[in-house]
C-alpha atoms as a PDB file:
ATOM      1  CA  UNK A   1      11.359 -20.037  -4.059  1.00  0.00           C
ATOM      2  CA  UNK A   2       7.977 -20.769  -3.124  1.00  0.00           C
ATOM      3  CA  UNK A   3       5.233 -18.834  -4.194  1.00  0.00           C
ATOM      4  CA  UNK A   4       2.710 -17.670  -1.535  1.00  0.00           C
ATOM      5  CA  UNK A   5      -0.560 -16.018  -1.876  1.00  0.00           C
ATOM      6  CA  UNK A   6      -1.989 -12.702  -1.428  1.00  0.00           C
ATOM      7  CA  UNK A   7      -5.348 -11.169  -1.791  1.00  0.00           C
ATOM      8  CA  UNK A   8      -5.871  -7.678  -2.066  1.00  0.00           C
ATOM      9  CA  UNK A   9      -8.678  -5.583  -1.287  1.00  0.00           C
ATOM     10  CA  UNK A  10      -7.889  -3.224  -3.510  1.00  0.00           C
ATOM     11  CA  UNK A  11      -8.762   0.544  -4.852  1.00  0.00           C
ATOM     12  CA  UNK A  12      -7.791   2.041  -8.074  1.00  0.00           C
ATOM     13  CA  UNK A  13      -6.762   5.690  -9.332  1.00  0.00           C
ATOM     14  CA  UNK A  14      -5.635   6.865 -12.452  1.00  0.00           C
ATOM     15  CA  UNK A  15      -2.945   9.093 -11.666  1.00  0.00           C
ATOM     16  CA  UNK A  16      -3.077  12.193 -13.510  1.00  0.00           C
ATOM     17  CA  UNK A  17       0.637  13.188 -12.464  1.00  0.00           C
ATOM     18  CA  UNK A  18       2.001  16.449 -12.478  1.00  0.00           C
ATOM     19  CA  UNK A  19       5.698  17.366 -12.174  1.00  0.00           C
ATOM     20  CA  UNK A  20       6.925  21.188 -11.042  1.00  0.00           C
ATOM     21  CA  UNK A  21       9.894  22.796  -9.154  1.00  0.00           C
ATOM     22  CA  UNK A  22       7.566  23.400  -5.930  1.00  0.00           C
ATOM     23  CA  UNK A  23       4.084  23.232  -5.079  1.00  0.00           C
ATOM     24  CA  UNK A  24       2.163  25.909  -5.631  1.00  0.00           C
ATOM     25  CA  UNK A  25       1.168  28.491  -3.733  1.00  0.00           C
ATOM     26  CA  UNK A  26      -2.353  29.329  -2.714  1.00  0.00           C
ATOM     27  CA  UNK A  27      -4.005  31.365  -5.234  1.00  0.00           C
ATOM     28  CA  UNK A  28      -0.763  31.011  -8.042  1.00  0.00           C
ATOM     29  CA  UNK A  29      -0.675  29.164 -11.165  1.00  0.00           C
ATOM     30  CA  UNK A  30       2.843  27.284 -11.197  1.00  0.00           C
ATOM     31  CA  UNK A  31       4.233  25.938 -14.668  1.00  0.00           C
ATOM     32  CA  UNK A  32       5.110  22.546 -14.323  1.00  0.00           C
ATOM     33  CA  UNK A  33       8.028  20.533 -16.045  1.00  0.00           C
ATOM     34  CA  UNK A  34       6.330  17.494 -17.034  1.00  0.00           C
ATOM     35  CA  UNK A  35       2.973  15.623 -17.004  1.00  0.00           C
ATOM     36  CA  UNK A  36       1.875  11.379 -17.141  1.00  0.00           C
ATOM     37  CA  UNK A  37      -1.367   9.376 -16.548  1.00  0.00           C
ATOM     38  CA  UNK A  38      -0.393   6.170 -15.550  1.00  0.00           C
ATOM     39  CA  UNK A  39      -2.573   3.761 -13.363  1.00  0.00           C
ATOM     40  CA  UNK A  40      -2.685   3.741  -9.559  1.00  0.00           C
ATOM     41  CA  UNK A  41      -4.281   3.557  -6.390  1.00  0.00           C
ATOM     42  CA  UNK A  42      -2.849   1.985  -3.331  1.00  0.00           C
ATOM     43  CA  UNK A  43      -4.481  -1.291  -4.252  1.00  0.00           C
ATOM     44  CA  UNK A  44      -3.617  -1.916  -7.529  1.00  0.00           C
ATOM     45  CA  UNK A  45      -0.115  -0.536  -6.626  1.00  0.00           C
ATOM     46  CA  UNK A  46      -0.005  -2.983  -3.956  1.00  0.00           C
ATOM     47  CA  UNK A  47      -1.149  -5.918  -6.244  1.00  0.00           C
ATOM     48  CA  UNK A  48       1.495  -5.074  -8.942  1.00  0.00           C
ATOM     49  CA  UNK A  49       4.435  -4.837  -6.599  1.00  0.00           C
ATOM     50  CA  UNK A  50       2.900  -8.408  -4.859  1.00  0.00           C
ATOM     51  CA  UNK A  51       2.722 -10.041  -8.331  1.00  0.00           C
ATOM     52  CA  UNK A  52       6.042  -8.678  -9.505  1.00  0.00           C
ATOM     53  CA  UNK A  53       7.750 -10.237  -6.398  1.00  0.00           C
ATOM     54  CA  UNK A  54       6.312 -13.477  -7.217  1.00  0.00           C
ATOM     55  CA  UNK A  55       2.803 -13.965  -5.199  1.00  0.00           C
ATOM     56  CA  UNK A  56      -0.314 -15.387  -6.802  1.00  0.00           C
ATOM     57  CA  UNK A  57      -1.834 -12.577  -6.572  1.00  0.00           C
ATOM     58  CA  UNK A  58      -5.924 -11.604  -6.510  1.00  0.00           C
ATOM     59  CA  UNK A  59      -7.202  -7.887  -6.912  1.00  0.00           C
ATOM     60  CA  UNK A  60     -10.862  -7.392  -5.392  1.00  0.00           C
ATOM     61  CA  UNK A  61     -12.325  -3.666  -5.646  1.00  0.00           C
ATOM     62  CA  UNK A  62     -14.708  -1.385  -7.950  1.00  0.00           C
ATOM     63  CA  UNK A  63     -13.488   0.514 -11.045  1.00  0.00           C
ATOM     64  CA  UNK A  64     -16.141   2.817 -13.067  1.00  0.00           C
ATOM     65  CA  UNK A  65     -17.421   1.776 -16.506  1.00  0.00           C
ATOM     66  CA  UNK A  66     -15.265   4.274 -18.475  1.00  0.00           C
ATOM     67  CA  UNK A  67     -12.006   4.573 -20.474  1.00  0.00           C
ATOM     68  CA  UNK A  68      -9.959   4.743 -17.009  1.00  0.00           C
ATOM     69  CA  UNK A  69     -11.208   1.459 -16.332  1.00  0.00           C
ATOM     70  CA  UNK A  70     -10.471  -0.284 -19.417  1.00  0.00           C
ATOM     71  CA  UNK A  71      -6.436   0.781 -19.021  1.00  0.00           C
ATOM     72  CA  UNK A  72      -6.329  -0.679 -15.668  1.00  0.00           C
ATOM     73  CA  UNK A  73      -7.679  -3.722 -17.022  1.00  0.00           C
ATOM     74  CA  UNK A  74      -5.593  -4.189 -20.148  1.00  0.00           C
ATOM     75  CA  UNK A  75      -2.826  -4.391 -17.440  1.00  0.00           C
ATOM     76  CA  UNK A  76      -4.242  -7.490 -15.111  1.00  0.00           C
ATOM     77  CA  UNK A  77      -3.334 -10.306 -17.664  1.00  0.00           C
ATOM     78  CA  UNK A  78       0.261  -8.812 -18.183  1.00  0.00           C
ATOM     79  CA  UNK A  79       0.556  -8.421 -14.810  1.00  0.00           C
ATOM     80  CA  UNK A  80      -0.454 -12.061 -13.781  1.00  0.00           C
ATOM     81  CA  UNK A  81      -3.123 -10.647 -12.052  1.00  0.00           C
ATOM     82  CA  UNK A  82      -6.361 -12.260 -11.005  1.00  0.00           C
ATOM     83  CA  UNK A  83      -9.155  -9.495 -11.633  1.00  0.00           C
ATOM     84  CA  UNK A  84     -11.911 -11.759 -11.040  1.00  0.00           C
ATOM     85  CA  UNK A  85     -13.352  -9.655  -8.106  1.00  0.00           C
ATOM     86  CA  UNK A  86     -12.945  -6.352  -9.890  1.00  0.00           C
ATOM     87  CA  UNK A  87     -16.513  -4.899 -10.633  1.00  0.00           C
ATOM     88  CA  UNK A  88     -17.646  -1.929 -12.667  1.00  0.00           C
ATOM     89  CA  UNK A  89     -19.912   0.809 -11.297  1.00  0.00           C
ATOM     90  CA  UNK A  90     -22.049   1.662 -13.867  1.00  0.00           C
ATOM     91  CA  UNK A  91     -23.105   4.647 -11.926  1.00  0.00           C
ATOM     92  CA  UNK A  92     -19.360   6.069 -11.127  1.00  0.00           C
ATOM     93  CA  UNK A  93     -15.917   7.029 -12.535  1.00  0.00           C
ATOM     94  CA  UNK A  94     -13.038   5.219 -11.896  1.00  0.00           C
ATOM     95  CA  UNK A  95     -10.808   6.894  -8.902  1.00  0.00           C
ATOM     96  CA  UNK A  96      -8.790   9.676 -10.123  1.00  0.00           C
ATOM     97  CA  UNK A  97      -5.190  10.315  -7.824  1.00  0.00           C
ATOM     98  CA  UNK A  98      -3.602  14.220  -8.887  1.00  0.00           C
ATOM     99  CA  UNK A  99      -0.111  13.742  -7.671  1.00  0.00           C
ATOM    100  CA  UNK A 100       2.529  16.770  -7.892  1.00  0.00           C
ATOM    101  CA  UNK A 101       5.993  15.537  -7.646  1.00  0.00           C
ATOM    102  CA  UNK A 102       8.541  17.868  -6.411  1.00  0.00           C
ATOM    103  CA  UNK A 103      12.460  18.078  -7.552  1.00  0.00           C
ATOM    104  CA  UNK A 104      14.127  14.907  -5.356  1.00  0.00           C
ATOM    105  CA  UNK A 105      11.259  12.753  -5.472  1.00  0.00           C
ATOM    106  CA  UNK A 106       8.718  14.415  -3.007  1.00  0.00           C
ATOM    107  CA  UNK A 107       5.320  14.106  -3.730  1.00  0.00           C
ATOM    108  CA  UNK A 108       1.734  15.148  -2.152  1.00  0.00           C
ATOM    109  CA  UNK A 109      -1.544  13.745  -3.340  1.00  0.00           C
ATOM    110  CA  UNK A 110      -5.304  14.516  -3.950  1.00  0.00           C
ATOM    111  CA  UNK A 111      -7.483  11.438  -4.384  1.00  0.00           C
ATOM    112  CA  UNK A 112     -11.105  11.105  -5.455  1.00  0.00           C
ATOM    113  CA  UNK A 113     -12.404   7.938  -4.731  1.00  0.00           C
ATOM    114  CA  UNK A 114     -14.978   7.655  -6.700  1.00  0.00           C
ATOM    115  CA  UNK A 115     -16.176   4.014  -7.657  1.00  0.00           C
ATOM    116  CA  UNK A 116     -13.986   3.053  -4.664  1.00  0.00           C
ATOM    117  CA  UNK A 117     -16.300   4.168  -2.392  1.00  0.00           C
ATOM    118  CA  UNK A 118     -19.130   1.861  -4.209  1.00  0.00           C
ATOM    119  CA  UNK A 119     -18.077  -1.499  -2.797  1.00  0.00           C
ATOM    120  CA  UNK A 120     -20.224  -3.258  -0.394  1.00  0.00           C
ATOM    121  CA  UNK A 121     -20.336  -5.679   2.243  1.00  0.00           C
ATOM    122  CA  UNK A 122     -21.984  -7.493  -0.106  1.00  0.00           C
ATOM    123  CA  UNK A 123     -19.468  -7.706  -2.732  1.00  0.00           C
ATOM    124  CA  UNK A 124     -17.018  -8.561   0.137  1.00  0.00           C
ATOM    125  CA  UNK A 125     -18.932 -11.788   1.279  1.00  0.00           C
ATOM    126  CA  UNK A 126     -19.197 -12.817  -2.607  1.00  0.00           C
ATOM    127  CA  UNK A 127     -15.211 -12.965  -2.563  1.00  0.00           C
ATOM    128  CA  UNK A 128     -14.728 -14.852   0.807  1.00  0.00           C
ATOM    129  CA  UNK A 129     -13.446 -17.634  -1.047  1.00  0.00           C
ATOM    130  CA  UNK A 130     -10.753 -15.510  -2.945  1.00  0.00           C
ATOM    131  CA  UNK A 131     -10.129 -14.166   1.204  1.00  0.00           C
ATOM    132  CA  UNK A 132     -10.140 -17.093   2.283  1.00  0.00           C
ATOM    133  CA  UNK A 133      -7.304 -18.741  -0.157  1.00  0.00           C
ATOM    134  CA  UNK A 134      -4.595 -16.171   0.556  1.00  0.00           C
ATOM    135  CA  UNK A 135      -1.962 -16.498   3.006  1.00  0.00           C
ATOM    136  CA  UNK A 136      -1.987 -12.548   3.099  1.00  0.00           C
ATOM    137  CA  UNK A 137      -4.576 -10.047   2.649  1.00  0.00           C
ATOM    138  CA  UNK A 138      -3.865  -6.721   2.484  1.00  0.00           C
ATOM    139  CA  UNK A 139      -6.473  -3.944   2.542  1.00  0.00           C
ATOM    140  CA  UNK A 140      -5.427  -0.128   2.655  1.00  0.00           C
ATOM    141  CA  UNK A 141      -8.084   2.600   3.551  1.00  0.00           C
ATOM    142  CA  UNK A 142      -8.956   3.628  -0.269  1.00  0.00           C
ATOM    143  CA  UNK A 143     -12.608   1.416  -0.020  1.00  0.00           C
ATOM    144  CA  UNK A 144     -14.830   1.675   2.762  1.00  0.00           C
ATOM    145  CA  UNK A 145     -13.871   0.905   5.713  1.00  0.00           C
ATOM    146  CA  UNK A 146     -16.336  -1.395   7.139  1.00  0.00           C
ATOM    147  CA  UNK A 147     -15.853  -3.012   3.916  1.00  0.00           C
ATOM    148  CA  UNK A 148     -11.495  -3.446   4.977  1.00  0.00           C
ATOM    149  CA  UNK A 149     -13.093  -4.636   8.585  1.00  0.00           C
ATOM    150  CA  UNK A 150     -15.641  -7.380   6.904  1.00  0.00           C
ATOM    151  CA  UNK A 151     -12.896  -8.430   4.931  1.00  0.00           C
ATOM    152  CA  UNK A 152     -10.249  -8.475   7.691  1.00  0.00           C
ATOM    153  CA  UNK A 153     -13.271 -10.659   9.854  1.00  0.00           C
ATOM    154  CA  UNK A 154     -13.025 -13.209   6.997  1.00  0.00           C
ATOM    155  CA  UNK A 155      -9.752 -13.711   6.417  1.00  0.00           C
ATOM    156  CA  UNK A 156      -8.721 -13.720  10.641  1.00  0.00           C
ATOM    157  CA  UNK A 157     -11.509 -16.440  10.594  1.00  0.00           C
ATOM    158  CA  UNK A 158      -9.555 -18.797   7.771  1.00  0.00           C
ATOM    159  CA  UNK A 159      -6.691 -18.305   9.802  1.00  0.00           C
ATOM    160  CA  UNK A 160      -5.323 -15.818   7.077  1.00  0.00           C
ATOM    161  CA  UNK A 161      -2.443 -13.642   7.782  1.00  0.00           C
ATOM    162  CA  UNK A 162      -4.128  -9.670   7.747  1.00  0.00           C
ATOM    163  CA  UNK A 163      -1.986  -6.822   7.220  1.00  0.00           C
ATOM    164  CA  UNK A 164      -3.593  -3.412   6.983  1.00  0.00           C
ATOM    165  CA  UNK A 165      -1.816  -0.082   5.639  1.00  0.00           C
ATOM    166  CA  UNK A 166      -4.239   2.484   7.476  1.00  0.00           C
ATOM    167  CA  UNK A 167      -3.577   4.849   4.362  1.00  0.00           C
ATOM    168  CA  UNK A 168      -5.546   7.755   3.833  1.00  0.00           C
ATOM    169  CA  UNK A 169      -5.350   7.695   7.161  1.00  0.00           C
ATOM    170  CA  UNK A 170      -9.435   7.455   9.025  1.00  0.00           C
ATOM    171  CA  UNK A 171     -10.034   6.289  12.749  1.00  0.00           C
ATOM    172  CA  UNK A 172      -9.298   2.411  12.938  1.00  0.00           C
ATOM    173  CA  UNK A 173     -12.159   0.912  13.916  1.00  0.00           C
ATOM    174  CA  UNK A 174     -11.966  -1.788  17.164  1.00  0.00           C
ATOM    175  CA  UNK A 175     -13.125  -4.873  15.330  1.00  0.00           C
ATOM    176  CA  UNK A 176     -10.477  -3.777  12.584  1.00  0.00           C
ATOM    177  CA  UNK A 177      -7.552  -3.647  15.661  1.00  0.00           C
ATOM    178  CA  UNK A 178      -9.138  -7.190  16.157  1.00  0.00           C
ATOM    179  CA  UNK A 179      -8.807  -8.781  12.962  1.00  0.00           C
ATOM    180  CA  UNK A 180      -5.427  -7.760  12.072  1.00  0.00           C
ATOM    181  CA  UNK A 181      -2.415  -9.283  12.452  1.00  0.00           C
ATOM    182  CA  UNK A 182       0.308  -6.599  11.481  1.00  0.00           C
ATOM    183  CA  UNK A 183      -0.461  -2.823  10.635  1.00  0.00           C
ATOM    184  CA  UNK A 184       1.899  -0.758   8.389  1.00  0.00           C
ATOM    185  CA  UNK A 185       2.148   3.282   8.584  1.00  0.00           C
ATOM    186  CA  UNK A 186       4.441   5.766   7.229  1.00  0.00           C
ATOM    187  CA  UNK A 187       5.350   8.622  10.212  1.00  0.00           C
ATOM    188  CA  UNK A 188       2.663  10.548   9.762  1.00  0.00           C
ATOM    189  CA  UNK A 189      -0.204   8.379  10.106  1.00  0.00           C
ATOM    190  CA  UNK A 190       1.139   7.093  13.243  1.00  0.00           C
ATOM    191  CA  UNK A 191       1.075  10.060  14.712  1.00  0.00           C
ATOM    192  CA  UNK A 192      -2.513  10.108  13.535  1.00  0.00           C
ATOM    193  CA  UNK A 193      -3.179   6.841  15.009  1.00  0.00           C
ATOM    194  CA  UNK A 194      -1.620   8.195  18.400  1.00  0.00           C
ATOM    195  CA  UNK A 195      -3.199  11.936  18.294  1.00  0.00           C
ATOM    196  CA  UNK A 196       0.381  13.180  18.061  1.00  0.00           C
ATOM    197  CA  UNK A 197       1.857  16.607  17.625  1.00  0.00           C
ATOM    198  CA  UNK A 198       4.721  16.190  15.335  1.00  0.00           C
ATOM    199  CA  UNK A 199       7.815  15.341  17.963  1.00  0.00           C
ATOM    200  CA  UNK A 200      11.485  13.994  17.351  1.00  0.00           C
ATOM    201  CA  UNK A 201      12.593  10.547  16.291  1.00  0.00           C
ATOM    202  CA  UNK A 202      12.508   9.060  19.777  1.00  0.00           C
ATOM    203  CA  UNK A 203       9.239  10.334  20.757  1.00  0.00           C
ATOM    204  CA  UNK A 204       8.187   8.474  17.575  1.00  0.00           C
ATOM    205  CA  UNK A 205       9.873   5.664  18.531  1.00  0.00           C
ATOM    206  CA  UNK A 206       8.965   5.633  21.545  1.00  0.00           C
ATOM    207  CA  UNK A 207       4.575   6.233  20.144  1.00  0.00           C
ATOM    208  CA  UNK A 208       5.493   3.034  17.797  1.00  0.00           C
ATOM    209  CA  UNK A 209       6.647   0.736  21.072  1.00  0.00           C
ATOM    210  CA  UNK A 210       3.385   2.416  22.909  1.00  0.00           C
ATOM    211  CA  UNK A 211       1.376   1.708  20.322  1.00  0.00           C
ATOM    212  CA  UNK A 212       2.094  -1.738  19.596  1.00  0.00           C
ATOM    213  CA  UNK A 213       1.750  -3.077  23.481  1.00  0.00           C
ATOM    214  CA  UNK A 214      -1.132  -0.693  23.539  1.00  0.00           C
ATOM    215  CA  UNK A 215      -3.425  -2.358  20.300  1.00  0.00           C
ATOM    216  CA  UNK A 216      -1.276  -6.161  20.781  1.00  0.00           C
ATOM    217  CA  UNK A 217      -0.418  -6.019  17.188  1.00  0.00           C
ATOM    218  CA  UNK A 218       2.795  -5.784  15.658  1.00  0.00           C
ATOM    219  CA  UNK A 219       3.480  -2.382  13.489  1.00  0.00           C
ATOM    220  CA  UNK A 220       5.648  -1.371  10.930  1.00  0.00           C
ATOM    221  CA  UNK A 221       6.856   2.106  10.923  1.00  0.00           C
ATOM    222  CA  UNK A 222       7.911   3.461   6.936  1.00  0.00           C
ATOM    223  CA  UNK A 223      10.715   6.114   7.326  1.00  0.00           C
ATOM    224  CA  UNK A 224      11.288   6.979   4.356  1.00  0.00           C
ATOM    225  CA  UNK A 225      15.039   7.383   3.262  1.00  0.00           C
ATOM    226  CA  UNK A 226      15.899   6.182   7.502  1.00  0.00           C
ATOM    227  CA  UNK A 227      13.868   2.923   6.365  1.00  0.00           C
ATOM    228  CA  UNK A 228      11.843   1.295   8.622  1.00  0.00           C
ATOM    229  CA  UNK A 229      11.193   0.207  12.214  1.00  0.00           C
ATOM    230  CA  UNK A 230       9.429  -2.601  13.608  1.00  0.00           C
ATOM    231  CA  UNK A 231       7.348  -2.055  16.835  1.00  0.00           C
ATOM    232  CA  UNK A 232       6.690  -5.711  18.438  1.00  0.00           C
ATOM    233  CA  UNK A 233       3.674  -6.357  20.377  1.00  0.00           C
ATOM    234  CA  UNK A 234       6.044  -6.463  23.483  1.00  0.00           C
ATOM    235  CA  UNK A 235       7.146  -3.120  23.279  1.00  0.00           C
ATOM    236  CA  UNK A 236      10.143  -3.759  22.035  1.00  0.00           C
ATOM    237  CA  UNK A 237      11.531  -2.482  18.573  1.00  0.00           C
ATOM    238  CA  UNK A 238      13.846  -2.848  15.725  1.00  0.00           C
ATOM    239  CA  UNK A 239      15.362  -0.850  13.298  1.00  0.00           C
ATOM    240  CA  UNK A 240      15.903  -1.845   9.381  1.00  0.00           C
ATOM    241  CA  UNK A 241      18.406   0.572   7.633  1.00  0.00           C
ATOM    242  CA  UNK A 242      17.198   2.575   3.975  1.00  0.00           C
ATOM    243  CA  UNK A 243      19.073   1.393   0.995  1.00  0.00           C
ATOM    244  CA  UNK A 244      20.401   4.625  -0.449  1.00  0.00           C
ATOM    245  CA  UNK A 245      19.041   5.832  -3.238  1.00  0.00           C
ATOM    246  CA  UNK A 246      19.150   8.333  -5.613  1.00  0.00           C
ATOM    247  CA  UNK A 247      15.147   8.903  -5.984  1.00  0.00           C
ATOM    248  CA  UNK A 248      13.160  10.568  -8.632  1.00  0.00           C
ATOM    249  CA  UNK A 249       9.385   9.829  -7.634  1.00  0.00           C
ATOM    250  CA  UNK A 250       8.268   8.647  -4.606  1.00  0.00           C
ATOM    251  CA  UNK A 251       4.949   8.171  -5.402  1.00  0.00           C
ATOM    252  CA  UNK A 252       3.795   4.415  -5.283  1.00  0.00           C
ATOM    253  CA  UNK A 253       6.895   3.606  -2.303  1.00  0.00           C
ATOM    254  CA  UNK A 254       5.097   2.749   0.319  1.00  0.00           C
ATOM    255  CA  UNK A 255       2.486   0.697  -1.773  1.00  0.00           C
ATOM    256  CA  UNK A 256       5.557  -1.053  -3.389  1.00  0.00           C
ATOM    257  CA  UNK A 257       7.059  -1.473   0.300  1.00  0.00           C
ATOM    258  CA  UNK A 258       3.780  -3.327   1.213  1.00  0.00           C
ATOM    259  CA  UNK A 259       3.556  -5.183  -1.834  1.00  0.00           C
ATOM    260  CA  UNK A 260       6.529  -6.654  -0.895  1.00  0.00           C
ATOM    261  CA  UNK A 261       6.103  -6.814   2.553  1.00  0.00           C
ATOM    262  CA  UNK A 262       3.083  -9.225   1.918  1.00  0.00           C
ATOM    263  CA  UNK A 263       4.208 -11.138  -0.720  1.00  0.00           C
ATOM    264  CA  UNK A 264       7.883 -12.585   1.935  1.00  0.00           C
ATOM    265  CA  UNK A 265       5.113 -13.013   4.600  1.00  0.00           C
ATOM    266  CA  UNK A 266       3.254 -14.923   2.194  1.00  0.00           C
ATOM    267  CA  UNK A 267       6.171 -17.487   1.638  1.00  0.00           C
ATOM    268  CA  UNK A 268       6.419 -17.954   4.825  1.00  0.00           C
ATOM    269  CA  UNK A 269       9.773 -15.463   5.622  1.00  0.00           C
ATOM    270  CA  UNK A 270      10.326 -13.518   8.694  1.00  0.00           C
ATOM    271  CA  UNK A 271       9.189  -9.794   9.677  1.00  0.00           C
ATOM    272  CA  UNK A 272      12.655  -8.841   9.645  1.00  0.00           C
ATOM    273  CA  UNK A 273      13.176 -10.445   6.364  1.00  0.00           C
ATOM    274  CA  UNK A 274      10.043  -9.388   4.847  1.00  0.00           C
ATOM    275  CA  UNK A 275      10.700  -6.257   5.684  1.00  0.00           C
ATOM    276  CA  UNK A 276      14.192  -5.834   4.485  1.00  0.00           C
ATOM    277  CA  UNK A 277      13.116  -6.795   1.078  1.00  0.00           C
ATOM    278  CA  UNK A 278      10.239  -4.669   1.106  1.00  0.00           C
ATOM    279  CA  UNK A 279      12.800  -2.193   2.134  1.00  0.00           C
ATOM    280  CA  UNK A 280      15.168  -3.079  -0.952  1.00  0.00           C
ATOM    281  CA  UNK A 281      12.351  -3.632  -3.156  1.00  0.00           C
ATOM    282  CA  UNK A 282      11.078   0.373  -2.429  1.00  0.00           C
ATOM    283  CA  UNK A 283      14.394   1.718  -2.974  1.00  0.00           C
ATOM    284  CA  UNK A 284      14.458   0.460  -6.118  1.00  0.00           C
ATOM    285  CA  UNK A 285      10.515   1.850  -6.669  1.00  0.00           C
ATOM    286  CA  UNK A 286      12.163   5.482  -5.853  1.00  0.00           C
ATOM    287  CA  UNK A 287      14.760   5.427  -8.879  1.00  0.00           C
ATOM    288  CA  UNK A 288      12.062   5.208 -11.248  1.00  0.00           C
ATOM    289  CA  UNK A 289       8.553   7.619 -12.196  1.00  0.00           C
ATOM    290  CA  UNK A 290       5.229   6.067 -11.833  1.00  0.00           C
ATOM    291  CA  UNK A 291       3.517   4.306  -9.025  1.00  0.00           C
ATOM    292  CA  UNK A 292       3.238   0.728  -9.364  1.00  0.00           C
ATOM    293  CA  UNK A 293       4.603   0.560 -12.624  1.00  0.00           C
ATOM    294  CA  UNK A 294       7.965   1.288 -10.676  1.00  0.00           C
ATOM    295  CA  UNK A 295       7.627  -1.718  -8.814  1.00  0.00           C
ATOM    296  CA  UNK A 296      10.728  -4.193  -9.597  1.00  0.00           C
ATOM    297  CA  UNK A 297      10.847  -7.711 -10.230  1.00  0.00           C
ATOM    298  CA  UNK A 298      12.148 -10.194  -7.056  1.00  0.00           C
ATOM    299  CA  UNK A 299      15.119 -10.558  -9.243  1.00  0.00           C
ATOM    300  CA  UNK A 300      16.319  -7.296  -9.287  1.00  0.00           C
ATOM    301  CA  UNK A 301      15.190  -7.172  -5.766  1.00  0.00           C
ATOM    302  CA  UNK A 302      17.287 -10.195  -4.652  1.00  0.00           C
ATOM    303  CA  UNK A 303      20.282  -8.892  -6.884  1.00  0.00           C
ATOM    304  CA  UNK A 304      20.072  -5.817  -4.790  1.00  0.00           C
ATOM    305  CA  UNK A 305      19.949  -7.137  -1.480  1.00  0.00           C
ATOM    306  CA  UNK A 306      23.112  -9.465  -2.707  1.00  0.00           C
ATOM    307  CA  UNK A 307      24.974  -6.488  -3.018  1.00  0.00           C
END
């Protein structure tokens, strides 16, 4: 199988990960079950599950000059990553994620961006040619954002394929819609990118097909354990059934869904393929703890999908 690749423009956060029976309430103190620090961030997530599944894979972003940093990048060389673009900020901490993970796999998130935010428009242009060699970038909203638009510019001008995960979710930005090729959001931050109250499947179905023909860009809709849909540019959409699965931590899914998700693009598959091995590859994420450390191998991603 051909190896495509992707280029990600990428953030970093060392997951300081608590596990408890609920979240708490305001004003208690809840004792947990369990705790882990493991590396994260939807970029590096994104560039493990991508390298895992077989892309050449680049990592470009900002970590802070501390002992955070140096365990993310004891992991690039095992990880076949190329780290090149990764700075330190000498003047920050590396990003710090506090995850609590609920019974069943449910998880909610408090990020601090930290040397994340310190990447320039600068620092972008310096890395065009990394850009510029993908088939697929892939930028979440973790960095600045005009530095995801420059980025996006760059790549759309090589004729690169762009595919932005609008995740923490912020206001797109025009020249972003412009530059992008495919856009993927979980539920929520499509109702974001709508102005949405919260509504029933088919209204959401029906703000994914409005969306799409409204911004002429293709989107992919996360669904968690319903899987995914795919909103066409022409209003018209398709549905990708979950694999089941019986999941223990969600965090890292939907960075190991687009790590995927890239990485088939990148060799040159379909969306519907791509996305029913990202699909595959996230249910497998799911059974395991850890963000992108849970990302599996294309092996065991092809040996589930031959199921």
């Amino acid at each position: 199988m051909t190896a495509g690749k992707v280029c990600v423009i990428g953030s970093f956060m060392m997951d300081l990960v608590a596990e408890a029976p609920r979240r708490p309430q305001p004003g208690e103190t809840l004792r947990g079950t369990a705790f882990r620090c493991t590396p994260g961030g939807k970029g590096y997530n994104q560039a493990i599950a991508a390298a895992r599944a077989g892309a050449q894979t680049a990592l470009l972003g900002s970590l802070g000059d501390d002992d955070f940093a140096r365990s993310f990048q004891a992991t690039f060389a095992a990880e076949g990553i190329d780290a090149s673009g990764v700075r330190l900020a000498a003047d920050q901490g590396t990003g710090v994620g506090l995850p609590v993970v609920e019974p069943g796999g449910q998880n909610s998130i408090i990020i601090i961006p930290r040397a994340n935010l310190t990447w320039t428009l600068d620092q972008v242009q310096a890395n065009a040619s990394a850009i510029e060699a993908a088939d697929v970038v892939l930028a979440q909203f973790e960095v600045p954002l005009e530095c995801v638009t420059e980025a996006a510019r760059i790549a759309n001008d090589a004729g690169t394929l762009v595919v932005v995960n609008p995740a923490p979710f912020a206001p797109v930005p025009k020249q972003l819609f412009a530059h992008s090729d495919l856009m993927v959001l979980n539920e929520t931050e499509l109702r974001d990118l709508c102005q949405a109250a919260d509504g029933s499947l088919a209204a959401l179905y029906a703000l994914a097909a409005g969306a799409a023909c409204e911004k002429c860009l293709d989107l992919v809709v996360t669904l968690g354990p319903r899987g995914a849909l795919i909103a066409w540019k022409d209003g018209s959409l398709t549905e990708v059934p979950a694999r089941k699965a019986d999941a223990v931590d969600t965090v890292g899914a939907g960075d190991v869904f687009c790590g995927n998700l890239g990485t088939a693009l990148a060799r040159g598959e379909s969306l519907i393929s791509a996305v029913e091995l990202a699909n595959a590859a996230a249910s497998i994420s799911v059974t395991r703890p850890g963000g992108g450390c849970s990302a599996p191998t294309l092996d065991e991603t092809l040996a589930l999908l031959a199921e």
